[in-house]
Protein backbone atom coordinates (compact mmCIF):
# COMPACT_ATOMS: atom_id res chain seq x y z
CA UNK A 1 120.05 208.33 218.23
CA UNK A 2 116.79 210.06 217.43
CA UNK A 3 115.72 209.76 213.70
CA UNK A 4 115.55 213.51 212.01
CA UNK A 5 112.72 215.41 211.06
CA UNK A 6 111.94 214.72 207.87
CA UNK A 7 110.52 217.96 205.88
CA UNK A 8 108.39 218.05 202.27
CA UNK A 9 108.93 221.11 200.59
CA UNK A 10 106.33 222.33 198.43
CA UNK A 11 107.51 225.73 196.26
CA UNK A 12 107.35 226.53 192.59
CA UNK A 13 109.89 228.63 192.62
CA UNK A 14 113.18 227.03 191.86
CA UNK A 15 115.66 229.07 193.81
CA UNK A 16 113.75 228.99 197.33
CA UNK A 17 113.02 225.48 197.22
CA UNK A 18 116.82 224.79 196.64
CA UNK A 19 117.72 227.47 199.41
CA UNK A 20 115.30 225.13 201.61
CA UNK A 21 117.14 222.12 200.89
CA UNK A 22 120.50 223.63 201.70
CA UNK A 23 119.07 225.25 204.70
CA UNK A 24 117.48 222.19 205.89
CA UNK A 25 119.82 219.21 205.13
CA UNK A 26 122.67 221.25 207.29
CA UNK A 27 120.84 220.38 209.86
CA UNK A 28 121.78 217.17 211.59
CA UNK A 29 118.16 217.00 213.04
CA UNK A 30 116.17 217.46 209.87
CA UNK A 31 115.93 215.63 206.73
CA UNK A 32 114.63 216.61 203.63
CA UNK A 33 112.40 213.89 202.37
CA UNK A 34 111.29 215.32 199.28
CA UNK A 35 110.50 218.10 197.05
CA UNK A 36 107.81 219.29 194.61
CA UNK A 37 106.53 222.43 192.89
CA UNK A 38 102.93 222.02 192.80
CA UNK A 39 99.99 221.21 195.59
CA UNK A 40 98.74 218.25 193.61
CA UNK A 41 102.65 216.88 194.19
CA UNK A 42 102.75 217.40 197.64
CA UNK A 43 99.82 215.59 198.40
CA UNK A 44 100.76 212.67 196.43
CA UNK A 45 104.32 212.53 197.77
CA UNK A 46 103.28 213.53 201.65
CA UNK A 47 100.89 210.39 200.88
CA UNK A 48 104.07 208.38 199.58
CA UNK A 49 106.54 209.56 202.20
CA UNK A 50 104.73 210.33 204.85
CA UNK A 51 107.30 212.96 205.90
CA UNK A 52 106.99 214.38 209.74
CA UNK A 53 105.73 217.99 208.23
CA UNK A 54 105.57 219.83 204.94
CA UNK A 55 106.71 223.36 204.16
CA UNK A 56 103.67 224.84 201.93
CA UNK A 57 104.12 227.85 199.65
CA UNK A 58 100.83 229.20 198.56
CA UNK A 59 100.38 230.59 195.57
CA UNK A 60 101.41 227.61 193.31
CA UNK A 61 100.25 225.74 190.22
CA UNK A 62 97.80 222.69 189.54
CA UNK A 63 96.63 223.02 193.09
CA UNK A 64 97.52 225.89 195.82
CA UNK A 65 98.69 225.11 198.61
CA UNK A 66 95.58 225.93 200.67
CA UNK A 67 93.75 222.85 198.75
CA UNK A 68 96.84 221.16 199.17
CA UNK A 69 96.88 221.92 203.23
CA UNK A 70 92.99 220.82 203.07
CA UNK A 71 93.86 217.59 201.62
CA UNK A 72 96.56 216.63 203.91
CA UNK A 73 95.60 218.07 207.34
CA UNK A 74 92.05 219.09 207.17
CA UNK A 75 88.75 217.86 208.86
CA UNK A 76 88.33 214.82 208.96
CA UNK A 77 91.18 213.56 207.47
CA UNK A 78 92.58 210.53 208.39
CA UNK A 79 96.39 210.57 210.11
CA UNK A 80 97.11 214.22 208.93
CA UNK A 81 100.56 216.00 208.06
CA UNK A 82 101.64 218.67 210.20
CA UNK A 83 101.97 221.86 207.37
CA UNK A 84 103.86 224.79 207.90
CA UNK A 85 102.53 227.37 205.33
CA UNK A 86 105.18 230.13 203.82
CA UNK A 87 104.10 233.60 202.28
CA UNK A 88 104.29 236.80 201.36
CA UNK A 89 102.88 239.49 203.83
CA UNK A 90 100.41 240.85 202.06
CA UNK A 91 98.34 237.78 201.12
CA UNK A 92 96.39 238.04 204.38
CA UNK A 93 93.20 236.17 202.94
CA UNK A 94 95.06 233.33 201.95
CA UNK A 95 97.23 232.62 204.89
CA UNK A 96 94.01 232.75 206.87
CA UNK A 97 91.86 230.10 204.80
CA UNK A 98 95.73 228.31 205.03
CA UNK A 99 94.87 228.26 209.08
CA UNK A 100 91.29 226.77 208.42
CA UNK A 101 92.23 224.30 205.92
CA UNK A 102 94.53 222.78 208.83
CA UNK A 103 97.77 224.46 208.41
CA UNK A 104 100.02 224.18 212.07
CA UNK A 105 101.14 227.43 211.34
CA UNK A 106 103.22 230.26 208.89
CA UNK A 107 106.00 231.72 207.90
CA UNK A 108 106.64 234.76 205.96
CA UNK A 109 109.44 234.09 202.84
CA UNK A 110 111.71 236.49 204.19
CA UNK A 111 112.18 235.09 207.22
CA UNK A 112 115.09 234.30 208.89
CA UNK A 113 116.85 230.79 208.51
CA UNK A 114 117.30 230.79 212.47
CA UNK A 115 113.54 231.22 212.14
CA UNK A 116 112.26 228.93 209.75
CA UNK A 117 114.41 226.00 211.19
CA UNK A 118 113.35 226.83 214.67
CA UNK A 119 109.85 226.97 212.94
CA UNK A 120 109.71 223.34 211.40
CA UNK A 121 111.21 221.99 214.78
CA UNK A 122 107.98 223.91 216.85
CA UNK A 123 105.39 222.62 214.30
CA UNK A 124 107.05 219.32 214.23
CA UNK A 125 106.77 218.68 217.74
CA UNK A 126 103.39 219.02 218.17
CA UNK A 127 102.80 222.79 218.98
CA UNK A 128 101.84 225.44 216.53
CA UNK A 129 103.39 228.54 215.42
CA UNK A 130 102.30 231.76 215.57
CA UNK A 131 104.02 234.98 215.23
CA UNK A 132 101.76 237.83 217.46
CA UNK A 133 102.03 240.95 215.30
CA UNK A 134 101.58 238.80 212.24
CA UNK A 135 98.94 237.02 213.49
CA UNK A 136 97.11 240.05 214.79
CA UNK A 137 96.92 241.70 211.28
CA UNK A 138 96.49 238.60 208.92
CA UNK A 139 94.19 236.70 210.92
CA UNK A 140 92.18 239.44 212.99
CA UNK A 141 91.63 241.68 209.78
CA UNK A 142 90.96 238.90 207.42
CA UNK A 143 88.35 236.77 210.09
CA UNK A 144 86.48 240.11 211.12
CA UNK A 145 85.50 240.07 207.34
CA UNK A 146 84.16 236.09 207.14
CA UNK A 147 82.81 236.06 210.89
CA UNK A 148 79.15 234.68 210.73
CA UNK A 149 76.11 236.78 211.06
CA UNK A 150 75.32 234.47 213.42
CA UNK A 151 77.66 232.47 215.74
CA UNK A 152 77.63 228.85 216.24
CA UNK A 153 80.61 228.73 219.17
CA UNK A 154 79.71 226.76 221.70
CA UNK A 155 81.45 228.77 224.57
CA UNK A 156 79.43 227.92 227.11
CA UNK A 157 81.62 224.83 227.57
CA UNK A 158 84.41 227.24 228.89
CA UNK A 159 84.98 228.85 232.29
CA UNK A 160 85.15 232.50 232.32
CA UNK A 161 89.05 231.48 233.01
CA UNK A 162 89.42 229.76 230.21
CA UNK A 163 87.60 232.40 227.92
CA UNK A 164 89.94 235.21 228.90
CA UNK A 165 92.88 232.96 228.51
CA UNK A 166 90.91 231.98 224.68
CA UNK A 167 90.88 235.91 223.78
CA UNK A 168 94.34 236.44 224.95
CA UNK A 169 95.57 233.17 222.67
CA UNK A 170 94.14 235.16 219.79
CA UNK A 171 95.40 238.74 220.54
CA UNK A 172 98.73 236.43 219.71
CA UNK A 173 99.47 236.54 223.39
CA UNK A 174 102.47 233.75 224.14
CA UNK A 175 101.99 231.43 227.54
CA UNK A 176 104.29 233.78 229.20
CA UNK A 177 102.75 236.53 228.34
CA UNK A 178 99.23 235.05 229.38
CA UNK A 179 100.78 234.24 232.87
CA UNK A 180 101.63 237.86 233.52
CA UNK A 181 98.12 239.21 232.33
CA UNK A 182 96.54 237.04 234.33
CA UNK A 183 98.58 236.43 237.37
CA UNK A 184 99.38 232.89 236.67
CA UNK A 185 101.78 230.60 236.55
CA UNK A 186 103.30 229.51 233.21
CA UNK A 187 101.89 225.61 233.99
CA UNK A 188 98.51 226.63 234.57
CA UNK A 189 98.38 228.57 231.62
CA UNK A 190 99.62 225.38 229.69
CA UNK A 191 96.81 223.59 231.58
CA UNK A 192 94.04 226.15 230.62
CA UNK A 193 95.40 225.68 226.50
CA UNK A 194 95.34 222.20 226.66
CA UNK A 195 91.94 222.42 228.02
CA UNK A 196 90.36 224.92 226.13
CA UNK A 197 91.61 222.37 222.88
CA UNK A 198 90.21 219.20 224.59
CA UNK A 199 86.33 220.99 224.99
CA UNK A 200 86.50 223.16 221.89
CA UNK A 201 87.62 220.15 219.91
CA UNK A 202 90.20 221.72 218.63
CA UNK A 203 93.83 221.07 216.92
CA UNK A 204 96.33 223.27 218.36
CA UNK A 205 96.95 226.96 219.02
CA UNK A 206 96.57 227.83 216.11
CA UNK A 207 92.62 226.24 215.55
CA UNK A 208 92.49 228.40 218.80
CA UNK A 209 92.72 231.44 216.98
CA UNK A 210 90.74 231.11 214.39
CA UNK A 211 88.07 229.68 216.00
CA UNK A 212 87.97 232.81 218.40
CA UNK A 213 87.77 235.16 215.49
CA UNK A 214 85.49 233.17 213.79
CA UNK A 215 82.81 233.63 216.71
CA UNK A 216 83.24 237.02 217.39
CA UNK A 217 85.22 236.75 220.56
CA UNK A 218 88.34 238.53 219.69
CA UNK A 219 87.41 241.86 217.46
């Protein structure tokens, strides 16, 4: 029998981290490891449990959780944690230095339990998650703000292929939906991600993104 997910989660708010728990331990694949209300508690106990992802809120006490996601999963830190970031719609800016610090991906709070199970399950596994509209107005209006004056990309690693299927990552575009733009099949749009990651040196999907904004190629 496979062993369950086992899930961090990080909220000061009382109620929401006990509708987490309840959400999550229904679950028979997902366990919840441990819970905290501050950043400076999740890094210590991700550190202690070393659970298989944490569920980041924010805006929190002590230390947010975008210092919080820097200390557990950004550069060069040694075996990261996966973190799924939660939040309110409107903080745009800090959901998209959440992304940079090394977060796998975000949630809003009101979303759906369907969602945010499915969501902890995606990050979990590997991939990253990304909602398109959401990521189109948080992360494209927020980056076009920060982009250097200058870029430093080094794009001239990629194929013209590859760029197009780069700018259509970031437009929020799924795999599917990347196949039909481009007339390809679904596999060799898996092929051109994974590649694009290996010479950009880059996470997951969601690095993807913000790395296109970042140098300008996605406006």
């Amino acid at each position: 029998m496979t062993a369950p997910i086992r899930v961090l989660i990080c909220d000061d708010q009382v109620l929401v981290r006990t509708g987490l728990v309840t959400i999550i331990d229904a679950q028979p694949d997902l366990e919840v490891a441990g819970e905290c209300e501050d950043g400076r508690a999740a890094v210590e106990l991700a550190r202690q449990l070393r659970p298989d992802i944490v569920v980041m809120d924010v805006r929190m006490p002590v230390l947010d959780g975008i210092e919080a996601t820097r200390l557990l999963a950004g550069a060069g830190v040694q075996d990261p944690v996966k973190v799924l970031v939660v939040t309110t719609f409107n903080l745009d800016k800090y959901v998209y230095e959440a992304l940079r610090a090394g977060a796998s991906g975000f949630l809003l709070k009101d979303a759906p339990p369907a969602q945010l199970l499915n969501g902890i399950r995606t990050v979990a596994a590997g991939a990253a998650l990304l909602d398109p509209e959401v990521t189109r107005q948080l992360v494209g209006s927020y980056a076009a703000r920060i982009r250097p004056a200058e870029g430093t990309a080094h794009n001239g690693t990629l194929t013209p292929r590859e760029l197009e299927v780069l700018r259509l990552m970031a437009d929020g575009r799924s795999n599917s939906e990347i196949a039909a733009a481009l007339q390809l099949s679904q596999e060799t749009v898996k092929t051109f991600v994974s590649r694009i990651l290996t010479k950009l040196g880059l996470r997951d999907r969601v690095q993807a993104v913000v790395y296109a904004y970042r140098q300008g190629l996605v406006t």
